[in-house]
C-alpha atoms as a PDB file:
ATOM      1  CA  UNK A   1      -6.838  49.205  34.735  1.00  0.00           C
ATOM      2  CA  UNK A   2      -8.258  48.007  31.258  1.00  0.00           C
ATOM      3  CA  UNK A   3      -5.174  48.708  29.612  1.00  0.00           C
ATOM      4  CA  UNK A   4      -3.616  46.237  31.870  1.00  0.00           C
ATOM      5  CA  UNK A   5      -6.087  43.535  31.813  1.00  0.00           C
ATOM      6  CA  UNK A   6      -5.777  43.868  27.893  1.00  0.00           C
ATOM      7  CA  UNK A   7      -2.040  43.408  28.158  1.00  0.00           C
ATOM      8  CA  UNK A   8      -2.034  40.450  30.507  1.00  0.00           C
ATOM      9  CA  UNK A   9      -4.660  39.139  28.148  1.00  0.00           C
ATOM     10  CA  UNK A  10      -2.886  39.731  25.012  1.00  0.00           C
ATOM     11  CA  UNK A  11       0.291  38.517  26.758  1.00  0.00           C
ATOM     12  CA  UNK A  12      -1.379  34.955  27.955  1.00  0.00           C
ATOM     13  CA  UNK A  13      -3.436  34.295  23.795  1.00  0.00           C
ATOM     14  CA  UNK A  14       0.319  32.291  22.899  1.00  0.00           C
ATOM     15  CA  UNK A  15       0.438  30.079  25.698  1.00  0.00           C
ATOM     16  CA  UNK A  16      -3.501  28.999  24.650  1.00  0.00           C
ATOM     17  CA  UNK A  17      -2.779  29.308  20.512  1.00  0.00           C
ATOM     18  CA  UNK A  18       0.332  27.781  21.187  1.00  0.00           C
ATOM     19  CA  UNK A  19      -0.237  24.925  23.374  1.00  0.00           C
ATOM     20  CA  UNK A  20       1.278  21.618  22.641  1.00  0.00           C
ATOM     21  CA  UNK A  21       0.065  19.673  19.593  1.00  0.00           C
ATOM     22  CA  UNK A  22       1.008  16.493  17.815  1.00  0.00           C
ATOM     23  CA  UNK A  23       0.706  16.703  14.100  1.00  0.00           C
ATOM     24  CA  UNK A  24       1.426  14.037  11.344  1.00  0.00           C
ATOM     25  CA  UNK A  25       0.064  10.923  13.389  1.00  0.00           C
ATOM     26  CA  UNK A  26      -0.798   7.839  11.285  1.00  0.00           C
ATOM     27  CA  UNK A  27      -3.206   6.911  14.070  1.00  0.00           C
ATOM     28  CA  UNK A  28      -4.171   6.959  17.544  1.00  0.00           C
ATOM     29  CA  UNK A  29      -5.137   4.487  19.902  1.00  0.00           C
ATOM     30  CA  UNK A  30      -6.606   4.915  23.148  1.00  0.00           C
ATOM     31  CA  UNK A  31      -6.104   5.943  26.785  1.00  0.00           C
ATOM     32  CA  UNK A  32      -4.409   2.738  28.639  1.00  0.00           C
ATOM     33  CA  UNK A  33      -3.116   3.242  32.135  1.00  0.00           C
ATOM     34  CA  UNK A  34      -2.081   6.729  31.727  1.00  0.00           C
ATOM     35  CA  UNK A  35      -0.354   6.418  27.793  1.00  0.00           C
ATOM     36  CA  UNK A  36      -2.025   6.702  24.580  1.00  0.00           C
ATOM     37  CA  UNK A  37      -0.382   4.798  21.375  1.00  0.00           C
ATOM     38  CA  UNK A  38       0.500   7.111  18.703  1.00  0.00           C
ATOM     39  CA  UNK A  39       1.648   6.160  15.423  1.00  0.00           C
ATOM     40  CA  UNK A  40       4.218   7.831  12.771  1.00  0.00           C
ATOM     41  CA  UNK A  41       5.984   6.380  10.046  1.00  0.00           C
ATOM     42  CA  UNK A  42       4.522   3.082  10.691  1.00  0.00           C
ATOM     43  CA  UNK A  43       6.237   2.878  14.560  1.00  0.00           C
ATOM     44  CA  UNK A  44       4.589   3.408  18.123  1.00  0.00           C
ATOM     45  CA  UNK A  45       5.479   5.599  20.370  1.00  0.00           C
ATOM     46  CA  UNK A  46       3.331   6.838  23.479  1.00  0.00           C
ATOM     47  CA  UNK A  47       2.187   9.980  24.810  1.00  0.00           C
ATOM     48  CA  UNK A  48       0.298  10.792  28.757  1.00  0.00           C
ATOM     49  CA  UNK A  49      -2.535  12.967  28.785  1.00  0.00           C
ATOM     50  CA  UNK A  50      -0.268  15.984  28.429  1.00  0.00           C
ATOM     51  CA  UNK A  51       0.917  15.493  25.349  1.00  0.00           C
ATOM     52  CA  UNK A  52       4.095  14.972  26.445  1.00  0.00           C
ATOM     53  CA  UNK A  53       5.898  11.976  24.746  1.00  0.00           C
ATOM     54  CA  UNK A  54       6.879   9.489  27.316  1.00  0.00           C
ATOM     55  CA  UNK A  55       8.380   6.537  24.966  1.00  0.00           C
ATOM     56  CA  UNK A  56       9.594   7.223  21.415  1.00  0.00           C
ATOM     57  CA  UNK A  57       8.899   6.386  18.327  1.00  0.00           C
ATOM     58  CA  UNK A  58       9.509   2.342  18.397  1.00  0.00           C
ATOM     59  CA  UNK A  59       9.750  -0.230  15.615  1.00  0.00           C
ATOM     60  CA  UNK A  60       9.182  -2.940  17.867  1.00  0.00           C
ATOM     61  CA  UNK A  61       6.012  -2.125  19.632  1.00  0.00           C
ATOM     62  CA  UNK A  62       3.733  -4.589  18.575  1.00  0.00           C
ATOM     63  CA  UNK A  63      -0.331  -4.344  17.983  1.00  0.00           C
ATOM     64  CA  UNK A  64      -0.343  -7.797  17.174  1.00  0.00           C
ATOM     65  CA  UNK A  65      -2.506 -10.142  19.593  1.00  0.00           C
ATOM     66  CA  UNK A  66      -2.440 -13.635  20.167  1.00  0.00           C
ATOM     67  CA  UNK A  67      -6.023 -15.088  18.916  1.00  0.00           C
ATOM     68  CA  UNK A  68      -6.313 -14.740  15.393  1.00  0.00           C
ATOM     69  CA  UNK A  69      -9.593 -13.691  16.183  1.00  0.00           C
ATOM     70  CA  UNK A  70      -9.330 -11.127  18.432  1.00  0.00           C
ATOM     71  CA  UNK A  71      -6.442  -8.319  17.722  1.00  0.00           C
ATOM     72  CA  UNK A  72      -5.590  -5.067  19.322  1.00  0.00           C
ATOM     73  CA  UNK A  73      -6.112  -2.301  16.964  1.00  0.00           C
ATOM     74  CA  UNK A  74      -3.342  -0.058  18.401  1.00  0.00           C
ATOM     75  CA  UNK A  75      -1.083  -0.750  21.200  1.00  0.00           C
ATOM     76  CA  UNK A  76      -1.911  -0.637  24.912  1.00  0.00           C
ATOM     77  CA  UNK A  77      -0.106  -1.163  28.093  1.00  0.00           C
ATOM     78  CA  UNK A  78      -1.756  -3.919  30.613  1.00  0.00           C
ATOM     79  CA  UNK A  79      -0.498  -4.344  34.105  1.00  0.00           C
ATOM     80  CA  UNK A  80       2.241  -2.041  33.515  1.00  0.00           C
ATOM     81  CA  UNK A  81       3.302  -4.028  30.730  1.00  0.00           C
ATOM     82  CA  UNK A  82       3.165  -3.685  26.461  1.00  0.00           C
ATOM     83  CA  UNK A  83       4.143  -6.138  24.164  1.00  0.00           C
ATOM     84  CA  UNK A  84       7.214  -6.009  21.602  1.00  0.00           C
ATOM     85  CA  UNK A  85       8.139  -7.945  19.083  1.00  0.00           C
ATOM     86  CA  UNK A  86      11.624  -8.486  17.280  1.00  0.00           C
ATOM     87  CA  UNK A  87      12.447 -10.669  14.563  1.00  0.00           C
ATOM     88  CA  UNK A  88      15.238 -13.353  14.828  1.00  0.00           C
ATOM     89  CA  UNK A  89      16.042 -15.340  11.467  1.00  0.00           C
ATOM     90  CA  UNK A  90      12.748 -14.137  10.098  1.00  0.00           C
ATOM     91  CA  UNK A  91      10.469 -15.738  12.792  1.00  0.00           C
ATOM     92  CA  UNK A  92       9.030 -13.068  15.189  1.00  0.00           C
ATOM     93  CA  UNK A  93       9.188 -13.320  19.458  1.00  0.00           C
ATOM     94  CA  UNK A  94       7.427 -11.616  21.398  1.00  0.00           C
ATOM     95  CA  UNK A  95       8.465  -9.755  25.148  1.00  0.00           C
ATOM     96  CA  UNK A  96       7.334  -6.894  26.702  1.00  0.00           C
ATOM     97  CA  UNK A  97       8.332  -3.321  28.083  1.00  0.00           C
ATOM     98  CA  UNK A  98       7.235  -1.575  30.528  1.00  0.00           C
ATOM     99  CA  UNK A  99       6.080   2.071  31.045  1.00  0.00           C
ATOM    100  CA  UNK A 100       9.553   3.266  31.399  1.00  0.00           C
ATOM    101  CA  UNK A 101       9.901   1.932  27.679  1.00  0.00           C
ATOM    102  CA  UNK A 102      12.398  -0.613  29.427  1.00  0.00           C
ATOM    103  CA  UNK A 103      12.383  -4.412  27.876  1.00  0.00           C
ATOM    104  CA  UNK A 104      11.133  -6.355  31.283  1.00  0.00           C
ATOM    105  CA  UNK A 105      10.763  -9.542  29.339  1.00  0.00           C
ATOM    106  CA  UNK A 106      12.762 -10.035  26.771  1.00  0.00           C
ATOM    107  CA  UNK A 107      11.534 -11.610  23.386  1.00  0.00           C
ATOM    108  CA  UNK A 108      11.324 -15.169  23.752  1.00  0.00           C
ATOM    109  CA  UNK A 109       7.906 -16.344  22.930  1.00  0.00           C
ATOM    110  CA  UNK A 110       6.652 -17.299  19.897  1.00  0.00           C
ATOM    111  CA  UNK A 111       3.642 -15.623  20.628  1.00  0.00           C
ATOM    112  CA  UNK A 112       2.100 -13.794  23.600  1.00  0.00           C
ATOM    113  CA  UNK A 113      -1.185 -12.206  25.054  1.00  0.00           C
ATOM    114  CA  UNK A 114      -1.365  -8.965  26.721  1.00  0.00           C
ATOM    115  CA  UNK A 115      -1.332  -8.887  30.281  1.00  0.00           C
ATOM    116  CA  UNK A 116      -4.171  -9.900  32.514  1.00  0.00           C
ATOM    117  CA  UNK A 117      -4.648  -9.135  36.286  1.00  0.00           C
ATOM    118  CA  UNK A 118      -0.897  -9.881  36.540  1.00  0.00           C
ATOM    119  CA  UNK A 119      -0.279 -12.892  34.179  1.00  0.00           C
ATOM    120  CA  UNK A 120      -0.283 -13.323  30.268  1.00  0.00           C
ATOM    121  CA  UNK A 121      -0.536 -16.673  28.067  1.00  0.00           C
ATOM    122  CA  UNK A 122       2.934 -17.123  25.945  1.00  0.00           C
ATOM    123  CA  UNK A 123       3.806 -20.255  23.430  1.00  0.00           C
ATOM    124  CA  UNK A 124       7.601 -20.647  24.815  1.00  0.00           C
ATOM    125  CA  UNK A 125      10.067 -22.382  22.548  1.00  0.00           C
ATOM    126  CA  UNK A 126      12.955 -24.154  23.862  1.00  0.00           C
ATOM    127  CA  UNK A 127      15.944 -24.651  22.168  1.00  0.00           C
ATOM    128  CA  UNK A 128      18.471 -27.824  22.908  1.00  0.00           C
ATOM    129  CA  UNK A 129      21.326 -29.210  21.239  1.00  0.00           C
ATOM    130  CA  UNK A 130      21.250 -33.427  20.878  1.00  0.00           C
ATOM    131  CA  UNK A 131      24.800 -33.813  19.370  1.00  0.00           C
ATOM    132  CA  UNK A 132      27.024 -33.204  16.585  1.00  0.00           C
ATOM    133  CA  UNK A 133      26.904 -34.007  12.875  1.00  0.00           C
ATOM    134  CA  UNK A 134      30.522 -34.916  12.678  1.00  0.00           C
ATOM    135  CA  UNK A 135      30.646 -35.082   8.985  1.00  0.00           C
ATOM    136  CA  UNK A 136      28.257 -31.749   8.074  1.00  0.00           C
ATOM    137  CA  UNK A 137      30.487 -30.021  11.718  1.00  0.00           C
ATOM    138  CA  UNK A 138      26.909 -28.947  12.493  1.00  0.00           C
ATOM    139  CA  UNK A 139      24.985 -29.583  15.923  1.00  0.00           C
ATOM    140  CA  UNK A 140      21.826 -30.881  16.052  1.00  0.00           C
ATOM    141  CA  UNK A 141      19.350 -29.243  17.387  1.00  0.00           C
ATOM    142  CA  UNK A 142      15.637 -30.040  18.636  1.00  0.00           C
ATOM    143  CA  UNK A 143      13.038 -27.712  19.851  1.00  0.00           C
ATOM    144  CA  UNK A 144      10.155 -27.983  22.395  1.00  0.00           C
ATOM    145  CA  UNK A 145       7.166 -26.182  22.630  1.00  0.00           C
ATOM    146  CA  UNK A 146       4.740 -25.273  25.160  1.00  0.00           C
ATOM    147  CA  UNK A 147       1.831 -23.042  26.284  1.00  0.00           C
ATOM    148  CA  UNK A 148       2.625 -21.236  29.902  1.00  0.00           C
ATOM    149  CA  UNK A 149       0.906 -18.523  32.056  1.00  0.00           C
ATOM    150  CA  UNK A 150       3.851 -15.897  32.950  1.00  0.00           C
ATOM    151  CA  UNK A 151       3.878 -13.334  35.404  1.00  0.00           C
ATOM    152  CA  UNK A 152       4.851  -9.264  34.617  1.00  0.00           C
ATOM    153  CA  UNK A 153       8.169 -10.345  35.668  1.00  0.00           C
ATOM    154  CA  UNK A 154       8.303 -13.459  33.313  1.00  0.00           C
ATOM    155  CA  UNK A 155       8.654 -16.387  35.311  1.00  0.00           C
ATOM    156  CA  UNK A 156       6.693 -19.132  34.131  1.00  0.00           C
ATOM    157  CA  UNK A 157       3.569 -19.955  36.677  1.00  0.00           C
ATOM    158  CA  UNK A 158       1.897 -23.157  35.177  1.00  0.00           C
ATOM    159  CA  UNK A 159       2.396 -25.054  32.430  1.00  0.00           C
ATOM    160  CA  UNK A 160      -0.797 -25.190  30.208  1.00  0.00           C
ATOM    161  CA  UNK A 161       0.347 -28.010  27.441  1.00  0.00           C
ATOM    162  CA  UNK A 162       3.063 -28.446  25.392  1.00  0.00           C
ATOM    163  CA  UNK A 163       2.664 -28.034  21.722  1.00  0.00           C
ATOM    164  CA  UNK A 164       2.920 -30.095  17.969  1.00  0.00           C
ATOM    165  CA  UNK A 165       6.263 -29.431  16.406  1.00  0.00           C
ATOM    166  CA  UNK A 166       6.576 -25.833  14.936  1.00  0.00           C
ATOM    167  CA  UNK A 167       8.499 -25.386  11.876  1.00  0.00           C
ATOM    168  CA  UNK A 168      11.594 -23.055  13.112  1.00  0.00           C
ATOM    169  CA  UNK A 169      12.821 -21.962   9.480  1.00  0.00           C
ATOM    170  CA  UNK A 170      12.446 -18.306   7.696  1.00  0.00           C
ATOM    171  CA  UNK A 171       9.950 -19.885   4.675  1.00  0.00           C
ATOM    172  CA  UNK A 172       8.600 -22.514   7.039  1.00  0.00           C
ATOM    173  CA  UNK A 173       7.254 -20.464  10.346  1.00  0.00           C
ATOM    174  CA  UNK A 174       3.866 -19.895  10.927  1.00  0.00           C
ATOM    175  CA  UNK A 175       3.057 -18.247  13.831  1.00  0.00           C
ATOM    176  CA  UNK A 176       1.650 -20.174  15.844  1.00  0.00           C
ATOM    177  CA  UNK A 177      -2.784 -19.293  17.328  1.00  0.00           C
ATOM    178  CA  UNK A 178      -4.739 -20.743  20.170  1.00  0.00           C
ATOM    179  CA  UNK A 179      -8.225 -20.461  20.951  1.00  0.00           C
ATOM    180  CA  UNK A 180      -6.593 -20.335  25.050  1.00  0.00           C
ATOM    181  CA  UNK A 181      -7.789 -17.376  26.910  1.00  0.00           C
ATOM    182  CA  UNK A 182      -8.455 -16.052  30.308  1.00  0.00           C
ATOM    183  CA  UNK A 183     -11.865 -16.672  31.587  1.00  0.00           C
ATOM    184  CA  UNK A 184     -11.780 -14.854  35.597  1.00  0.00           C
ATOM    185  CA  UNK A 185      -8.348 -13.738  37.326  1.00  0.00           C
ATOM    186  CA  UNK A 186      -7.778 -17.448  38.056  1.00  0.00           C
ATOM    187  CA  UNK A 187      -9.687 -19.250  35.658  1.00  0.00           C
ATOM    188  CA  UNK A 188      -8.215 -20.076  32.154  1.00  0.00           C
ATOM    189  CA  UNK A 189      -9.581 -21.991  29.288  1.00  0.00           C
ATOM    190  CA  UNK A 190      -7.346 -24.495  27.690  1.00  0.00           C
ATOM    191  CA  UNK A 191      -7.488 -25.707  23.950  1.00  0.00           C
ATOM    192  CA  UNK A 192      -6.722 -29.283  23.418  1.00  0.00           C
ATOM    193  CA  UNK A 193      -7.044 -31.247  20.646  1.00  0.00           C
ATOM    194  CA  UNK A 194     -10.120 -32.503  21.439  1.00  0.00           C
ATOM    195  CA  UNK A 195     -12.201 -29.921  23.026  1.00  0.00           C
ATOM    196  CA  UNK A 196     -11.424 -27.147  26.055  1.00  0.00           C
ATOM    197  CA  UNK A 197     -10.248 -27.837  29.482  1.00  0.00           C
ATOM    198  CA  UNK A 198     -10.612 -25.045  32.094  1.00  0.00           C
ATOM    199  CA  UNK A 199      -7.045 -24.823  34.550  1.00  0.00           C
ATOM    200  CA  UNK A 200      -7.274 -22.803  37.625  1.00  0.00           C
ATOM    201  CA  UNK A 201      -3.949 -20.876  38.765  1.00  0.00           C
ATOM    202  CA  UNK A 202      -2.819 -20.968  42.462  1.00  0.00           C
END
């Protein structure tokens, strides 16, 4: 009977020497809905609580944060929802994916926050043509700019104030902060130029 308690012993030491490990990580972040963000060869990817890797290595997950003040130091998923961020003529939008490592939103915004109780602040940048330069055969073209609550799905919910004129070139673009932020689930504080204003959400 020893013998075979020593055998089924000796038999089960792999499966605990060997159980699944991630080596080479730049960093870790930490447990968000289920996924932790793990980083290697400067991308994201995310793992559950199993180790198993549930969305790949990614060069678009983002850590970045909207406040200047206030930034994620690893990515995390909010309301089933992470942000991304791609570049586009050397200015960087922001969207987000979802658990599934799907692209929900797509990158639109200029900048974004992470999700919160269902909604996110995003500067949104609009892009319309005004005419024709006949004698360059270029269209002109004028942006607008504006500060909106979205929901996980994207829509825009309220309007919170459009925006000064952003610089839409390559050596121009700065990425544009804001002091806005969530106060309650309905309750967000607005910056304007001359103080706050608090906006509630229906």
């Amino acid at each position: 009977m020893k013998k075979i308690f020593v055998s089924i012993m000796f038999l089960a030491l792999p499966m605990f020497m060997f159980a699944q490990t991630l080596e080479g990580l730049e960093d870790v972040g930490q447990l968000s809905e289920g996924l932790i963000a793990v980083k290697k060869n400067n991308k994201w990817g995310f793992i559950d609580t199993s180790n198993n890797q549930i969305i790949g290595f990614r060069e678009d997950i983002s850590v970045e944060n909207y406040h200047s003040r206030k930034m994620e130091p690893y990515p995390v998923f909010k309301n089933n929802r992470c942000l991304i961020k791609t570049t586009k003529d050397g200015i960087p939008f922001y969207g987000y994916i979802d658990a599934s490592g799907k692209t929900v939103i797509e990158p639109k915004f200029l900048n974004a926050t992470n999700f919160n109780n269902g909604y996110a602040i995003a500067i949104l940048v609009e892009k319309s043509v005004r005419g024709k330069n006949e004698y360059l055969n270029k269209e002109i073209i004028s942006y607008d700019f504006s500060e909106v609550v979205i929901d996980t799905e994207g829509n825009i919910v309220i309007l919170l104030r459009e925006l000064p004129k952003i610089l839409m070139s390559q050596k121009r673009f700065k990425k544009p902060y804001s002091a806005t932020h969530f106060l309650s689930e309905k309750q967000v504080a607005v910056e304007t130029g001359d103080g706050m204003m608090i906006v509630m959400l229906k």
